[in-house]
Protein backbone atom coordinates (compact mmCIF):
# COMPACT_ATOMS: atom_id res chain seq x y z
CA UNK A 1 -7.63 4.81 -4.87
CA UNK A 2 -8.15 5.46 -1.06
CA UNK A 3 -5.71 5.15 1.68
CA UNK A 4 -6.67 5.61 5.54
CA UNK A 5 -4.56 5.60 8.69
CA UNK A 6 -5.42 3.35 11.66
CA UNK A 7 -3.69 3.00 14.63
CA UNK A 8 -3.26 -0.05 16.78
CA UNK A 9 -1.90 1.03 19.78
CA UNK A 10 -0.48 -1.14 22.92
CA UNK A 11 -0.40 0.33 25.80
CA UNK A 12 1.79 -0.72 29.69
CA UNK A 13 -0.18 -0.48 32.07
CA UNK A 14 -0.15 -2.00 36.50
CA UNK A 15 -1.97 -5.79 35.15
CA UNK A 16 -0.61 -6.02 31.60
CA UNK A 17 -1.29 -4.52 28.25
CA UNK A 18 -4.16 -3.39 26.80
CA UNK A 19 -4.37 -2.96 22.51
CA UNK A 20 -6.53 -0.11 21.68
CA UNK A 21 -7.56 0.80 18.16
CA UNK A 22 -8.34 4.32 17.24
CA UNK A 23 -10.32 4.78 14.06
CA UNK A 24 -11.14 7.27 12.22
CA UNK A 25 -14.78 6.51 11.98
CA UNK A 26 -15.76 3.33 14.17
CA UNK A 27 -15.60 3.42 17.54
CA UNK A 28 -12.11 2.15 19.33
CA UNK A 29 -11.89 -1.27 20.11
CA UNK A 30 -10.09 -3.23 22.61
CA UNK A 31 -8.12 -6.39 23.74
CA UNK A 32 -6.10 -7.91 25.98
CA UNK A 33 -2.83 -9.80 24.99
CA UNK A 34 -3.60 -12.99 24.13
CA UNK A 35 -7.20 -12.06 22.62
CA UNK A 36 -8.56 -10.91 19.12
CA UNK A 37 -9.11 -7.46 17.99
CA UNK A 38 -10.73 -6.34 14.30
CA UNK A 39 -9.64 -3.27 13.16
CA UNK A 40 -12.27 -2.12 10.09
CA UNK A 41 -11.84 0.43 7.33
CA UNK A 42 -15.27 1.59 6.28
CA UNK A 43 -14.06 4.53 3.62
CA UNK A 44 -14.04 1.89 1.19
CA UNK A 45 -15.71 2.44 -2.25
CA UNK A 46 -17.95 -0.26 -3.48
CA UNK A 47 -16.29 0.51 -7.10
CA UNK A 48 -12.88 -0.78 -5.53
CA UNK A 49 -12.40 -4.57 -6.01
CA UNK A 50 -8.91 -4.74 -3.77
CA UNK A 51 -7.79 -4.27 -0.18
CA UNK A 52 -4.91 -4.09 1.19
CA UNK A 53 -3.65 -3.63 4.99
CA UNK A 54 -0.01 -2.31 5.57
CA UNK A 55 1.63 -2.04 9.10
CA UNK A 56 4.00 0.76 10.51
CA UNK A 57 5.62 -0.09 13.55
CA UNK A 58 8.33 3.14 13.33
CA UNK A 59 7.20 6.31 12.12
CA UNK A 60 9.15 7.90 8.85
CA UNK A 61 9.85 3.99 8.16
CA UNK A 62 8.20 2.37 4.77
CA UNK A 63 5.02 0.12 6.04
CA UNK A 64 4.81 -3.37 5.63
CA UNK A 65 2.05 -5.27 3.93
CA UNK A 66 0.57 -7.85 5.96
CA UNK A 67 -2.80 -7.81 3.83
CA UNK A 68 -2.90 -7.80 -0.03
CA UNK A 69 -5.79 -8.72 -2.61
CA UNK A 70 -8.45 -8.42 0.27
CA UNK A 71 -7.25 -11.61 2.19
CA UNK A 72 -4.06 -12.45 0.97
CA UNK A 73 -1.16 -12.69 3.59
CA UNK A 74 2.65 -12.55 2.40
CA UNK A 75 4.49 -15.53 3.65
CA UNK A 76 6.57 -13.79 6.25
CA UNK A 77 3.01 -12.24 8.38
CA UNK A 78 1.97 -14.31 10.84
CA UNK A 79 -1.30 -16.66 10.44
CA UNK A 80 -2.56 -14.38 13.53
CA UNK A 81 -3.55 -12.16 10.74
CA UNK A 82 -5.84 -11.79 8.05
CA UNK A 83 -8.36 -10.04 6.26
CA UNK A 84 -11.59 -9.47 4.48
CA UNK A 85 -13.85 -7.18 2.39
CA UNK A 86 -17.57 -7.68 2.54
CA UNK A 87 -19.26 -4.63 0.16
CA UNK A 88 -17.84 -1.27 1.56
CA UNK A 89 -16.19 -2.61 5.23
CA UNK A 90 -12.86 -4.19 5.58
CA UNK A 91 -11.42 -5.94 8.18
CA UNK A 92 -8.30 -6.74 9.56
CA UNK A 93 -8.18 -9.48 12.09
CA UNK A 94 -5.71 -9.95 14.38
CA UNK A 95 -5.76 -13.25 16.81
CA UNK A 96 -3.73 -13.81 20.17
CA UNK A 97 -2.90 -10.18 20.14
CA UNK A 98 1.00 -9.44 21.31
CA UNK A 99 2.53 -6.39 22.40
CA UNK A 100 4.56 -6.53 19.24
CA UNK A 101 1.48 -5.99 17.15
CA UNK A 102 2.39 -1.91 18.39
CA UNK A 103 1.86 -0.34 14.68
CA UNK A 104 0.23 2.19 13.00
CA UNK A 105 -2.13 0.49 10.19
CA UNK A 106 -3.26 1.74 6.89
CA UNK A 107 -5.41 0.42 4.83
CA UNK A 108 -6.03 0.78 0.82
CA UNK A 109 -8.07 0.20 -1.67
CA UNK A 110 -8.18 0.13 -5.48
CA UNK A 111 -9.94 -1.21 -8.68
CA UNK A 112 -8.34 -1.75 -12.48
CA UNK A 113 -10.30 1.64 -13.30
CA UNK A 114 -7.92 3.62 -11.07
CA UNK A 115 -5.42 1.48 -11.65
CA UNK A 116 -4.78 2.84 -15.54
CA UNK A 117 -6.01 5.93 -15.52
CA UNK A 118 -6.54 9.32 -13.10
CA UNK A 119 -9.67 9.02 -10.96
CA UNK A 120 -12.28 11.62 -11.87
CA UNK A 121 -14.05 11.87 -8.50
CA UNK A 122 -12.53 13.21 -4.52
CA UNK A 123 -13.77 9.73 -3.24
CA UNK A 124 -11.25 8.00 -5.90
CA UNK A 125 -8.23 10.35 -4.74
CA UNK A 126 -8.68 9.19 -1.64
CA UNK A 127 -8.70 10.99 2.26
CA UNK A 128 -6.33 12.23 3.95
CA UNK A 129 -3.35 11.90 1.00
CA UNK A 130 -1.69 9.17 3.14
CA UNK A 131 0.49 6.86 0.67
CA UNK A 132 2.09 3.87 1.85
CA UNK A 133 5.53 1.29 0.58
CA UNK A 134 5.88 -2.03 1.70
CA UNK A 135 8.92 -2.69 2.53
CA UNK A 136 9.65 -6.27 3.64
CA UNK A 137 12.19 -8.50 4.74
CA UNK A 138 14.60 -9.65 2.54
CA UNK A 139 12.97 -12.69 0.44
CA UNK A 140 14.10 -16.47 -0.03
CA UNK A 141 16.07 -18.31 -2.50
CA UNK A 142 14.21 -18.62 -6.28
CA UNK A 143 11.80 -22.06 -6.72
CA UNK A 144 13.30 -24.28 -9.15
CA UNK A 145 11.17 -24.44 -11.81
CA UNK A 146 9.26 -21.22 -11.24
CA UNK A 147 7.97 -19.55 -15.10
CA UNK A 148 8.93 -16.51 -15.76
CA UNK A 149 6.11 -13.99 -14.87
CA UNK A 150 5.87 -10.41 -16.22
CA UNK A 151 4.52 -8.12 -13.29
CA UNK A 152 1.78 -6.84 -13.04
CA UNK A 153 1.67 -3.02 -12.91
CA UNK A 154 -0.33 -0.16 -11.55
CA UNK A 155 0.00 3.70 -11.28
CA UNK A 156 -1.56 5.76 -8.93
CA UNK A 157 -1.87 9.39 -8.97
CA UNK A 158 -1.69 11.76 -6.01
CA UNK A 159 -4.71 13.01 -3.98
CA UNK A 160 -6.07 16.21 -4.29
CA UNK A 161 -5.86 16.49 -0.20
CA UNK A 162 -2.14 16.08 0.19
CA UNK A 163 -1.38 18.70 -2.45
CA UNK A 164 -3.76 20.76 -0.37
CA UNK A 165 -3.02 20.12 2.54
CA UNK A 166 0.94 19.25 2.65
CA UNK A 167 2.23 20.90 -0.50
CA UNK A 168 3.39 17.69 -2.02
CA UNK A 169 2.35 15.18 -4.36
CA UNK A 170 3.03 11.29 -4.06
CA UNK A 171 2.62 9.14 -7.09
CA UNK A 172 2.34 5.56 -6.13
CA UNK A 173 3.36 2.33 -8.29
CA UNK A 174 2.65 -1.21 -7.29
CA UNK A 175 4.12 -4.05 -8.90
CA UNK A 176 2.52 -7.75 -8.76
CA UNK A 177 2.83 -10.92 -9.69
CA UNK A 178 5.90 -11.47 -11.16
CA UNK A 179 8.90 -13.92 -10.92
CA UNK A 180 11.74 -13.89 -10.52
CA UNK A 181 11.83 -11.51 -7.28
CA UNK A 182 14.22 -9.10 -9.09
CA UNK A 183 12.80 -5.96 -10.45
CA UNK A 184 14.38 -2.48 -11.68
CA UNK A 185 11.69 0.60 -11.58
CA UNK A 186 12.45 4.00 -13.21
CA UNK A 187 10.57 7.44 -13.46
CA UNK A 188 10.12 9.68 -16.10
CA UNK A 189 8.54 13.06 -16.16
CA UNK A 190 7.95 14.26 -19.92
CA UNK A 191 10.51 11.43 -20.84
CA UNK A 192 12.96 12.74 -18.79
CA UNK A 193 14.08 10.20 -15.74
CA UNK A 194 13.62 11.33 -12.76
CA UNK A 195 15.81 10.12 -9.10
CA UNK A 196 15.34 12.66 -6.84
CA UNK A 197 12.30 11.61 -4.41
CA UNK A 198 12.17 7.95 -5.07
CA UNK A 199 11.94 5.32 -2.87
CA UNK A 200 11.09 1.65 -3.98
CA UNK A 201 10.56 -0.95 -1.77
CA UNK A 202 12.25 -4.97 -1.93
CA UNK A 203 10.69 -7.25 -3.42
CA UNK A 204 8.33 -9.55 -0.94
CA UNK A 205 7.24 -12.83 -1.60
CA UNK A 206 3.13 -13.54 -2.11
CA UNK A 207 1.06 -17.07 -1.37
CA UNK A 208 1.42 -17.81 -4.89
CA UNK A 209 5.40 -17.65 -4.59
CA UNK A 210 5.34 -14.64 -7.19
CA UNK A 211 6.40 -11.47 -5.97
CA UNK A 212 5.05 -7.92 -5.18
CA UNK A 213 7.06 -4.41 -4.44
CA UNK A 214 5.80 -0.76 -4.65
CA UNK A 215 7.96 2.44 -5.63
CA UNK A 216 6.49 5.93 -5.01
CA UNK A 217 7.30 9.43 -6.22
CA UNK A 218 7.45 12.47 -4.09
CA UNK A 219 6.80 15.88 -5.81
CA UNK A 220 6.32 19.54 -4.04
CA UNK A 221 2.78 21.02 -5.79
CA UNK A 222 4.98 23.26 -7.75
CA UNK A 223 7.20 19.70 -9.02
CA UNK A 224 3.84 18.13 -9.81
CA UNK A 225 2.58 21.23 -12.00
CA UNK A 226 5.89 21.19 -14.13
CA UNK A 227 5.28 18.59 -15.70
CA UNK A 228 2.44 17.05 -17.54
CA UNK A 229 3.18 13.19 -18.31
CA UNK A 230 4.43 10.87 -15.84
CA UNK A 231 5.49 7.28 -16.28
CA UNK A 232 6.60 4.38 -13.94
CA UNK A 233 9.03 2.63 -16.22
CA UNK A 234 9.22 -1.58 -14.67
CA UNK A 235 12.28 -3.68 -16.80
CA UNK A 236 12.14 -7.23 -15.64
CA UNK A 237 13.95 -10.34 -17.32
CA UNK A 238 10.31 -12.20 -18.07
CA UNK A 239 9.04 -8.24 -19.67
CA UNK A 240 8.88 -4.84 -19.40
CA UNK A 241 5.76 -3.13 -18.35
CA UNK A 242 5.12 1.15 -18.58
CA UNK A 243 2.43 3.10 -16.77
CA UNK A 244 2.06 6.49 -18.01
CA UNK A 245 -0.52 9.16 -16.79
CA UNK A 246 -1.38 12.78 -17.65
CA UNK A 247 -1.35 15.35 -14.98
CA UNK A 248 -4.31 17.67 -16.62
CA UNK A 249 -6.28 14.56 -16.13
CA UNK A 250 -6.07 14.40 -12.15
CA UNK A 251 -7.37 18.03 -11.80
C-alpha cells in the first residue's frame, strides 16, 4: 500500500486566485478559478489495482475521500471531480476550479495482495508513512429495500518510513461495501482490545448506495514491537468480518 501527499493550494492575489499544485514528482501545475487543473500521482505500483484520492482542507483534521476504486466519487463530492488510473499514473481532475477546492490531497493505492497480508517489499509500505481517514458528512436516511451487505474488509500495516522517521506506527483498516451504514470496529493486540489511539471515521455513502468508513491505529515504535498479532475486529448486523496480521511479517 502507498500513500503520497499533494497539495492543491489557492492562492489571493491583486486579479483573483490562482490554484497551484505542488507535487512531489511532476512539475506544479496551474489554474485560474473557473478552469481545470489535474493533479497526478505517479508513485503508483503497477501491482496495485485501486486508487483512491482523499482531501484535507484543515490540517490535524481526518481527510475526506472524494476518489475511491480509481474513479468512483461518493455522492456528497461534487461532479467537478473525478479520477483515473491508466498503468502506474493517476489522476485527479478537478473542473471549474473554486477557491474552496484549498486542500491538501493524498492519494493511495492498494491491491487484494496487500490487502490480507504484510507487504514484503519498501515500494508496498509505501513513501513517506502518510496514512489517511475519511471522514465524511453525516450520511442519508437507509433505502427501503436495500439487502443486507457484509463489508468488505482490509488491513493495512504501517510503513517502514514512519516508524523511521516519526517514531510511530499507523495501522490502517478500510471497510467497503456494506449496508446498512452502521458499523462497530474494534482492535485487538494479542487478543487483547485495544482504545487508546483509535480513531474511526462515519460511515459515507458510495455510487452503489453501500457504504465505506476507515478506522486507523496509532502505535509509538516501542507500542508496535510489543506486540506481535494485530486484528481489526468489524461486527455488523448483515456479518462480522476479522483482519488479523503478524508484526514479524512487516519487518
Amino acid at each position: 500500500m502507498a500513500w503520497a501527499p499533494l497539495l492543491l493550494v489557492v492562492l489571493a492575489h491583486s486579479s483573483g486566485s490562482l490554484v497551484q499544485a505542488a507535487l512531489t514528482q511532476p512539475p506544479s501545475v496551474s489554474a485560474n478559478p473557473g478552469e481545470t487543473v489535474q493533479i497526478t500521482c505517479s508513485d503508483i505500483s503497477t501491482s496495485y489495482a485501486y486508487v483512491g484520492w482523499y482531501q484535507q482542507k484543515v490540517p490535524g483534521t481526518a481527510p475526506v475521500t472524494v476518489i475511491y476504486w480509481n474513479d468512483r466519487r461518493p455522492t456528497d463530492i461534487p461532479s467537478r471531480f473525478s479520477g483515473s488510473l491508466s498503468g502506474t499514473m493517476a489522476t485527479l481532475t478537478v473542473t471549474e476550479v473554486e477557491a474552496g477546492d484549498d486542500a491538501v490531497y493524498y492519494c493511495g493505492g492498494w491491491n487484494d495482495s496487500t490487502a490480507r497480508q504484510c507487504p514484503q517489499s519498501g515500494q508496498d509500505r509505501g513513501s513517506g508513512g502518510h496514512r489517511v481517514l475519511p471522514d465524511p458528512a453525516p450520511f442519508s436516511s437507509t433505502l427501503t429495500g436495500q439487502p443486507k451487505a457484509v463489508p468488505d474488509v482490509h488491513l493495512f500495516p504501517p510503513p517502514a518510513e514512519e516508524m523511521a522517521k516519526e517514531k510511530k506506527a499507523t495501522l490502517v483498516c478500510l471497510l467497503g461495501d456494506f449496508y446498512p451504514g452502521a458499523a462497530t470496529v474494534t482492535w485487538l493486540a494479542d487478543g487483547r482490545a485495544i482504545t487508546s489511539g483509535v480513531e474511526t471515521s462515519k460511515p459515507q455513502r458510495q455510487s452503489n448506495n453501500k457504504y465505506m468508513a476507515s478506522s486507523y491505529l496509532t502505535l509509538s515504535a516501542a507500542e508496535w514491537q510489543n506486540h506481535e498479532k494485530y486484528v481489526c475486529q468489524v461486527t455488523h448486523e448483515a456479518g462480522n468480518v476479522e483482519k488479523s496480521l503478524n508484526r514479524s511479517e512487516c519487518s
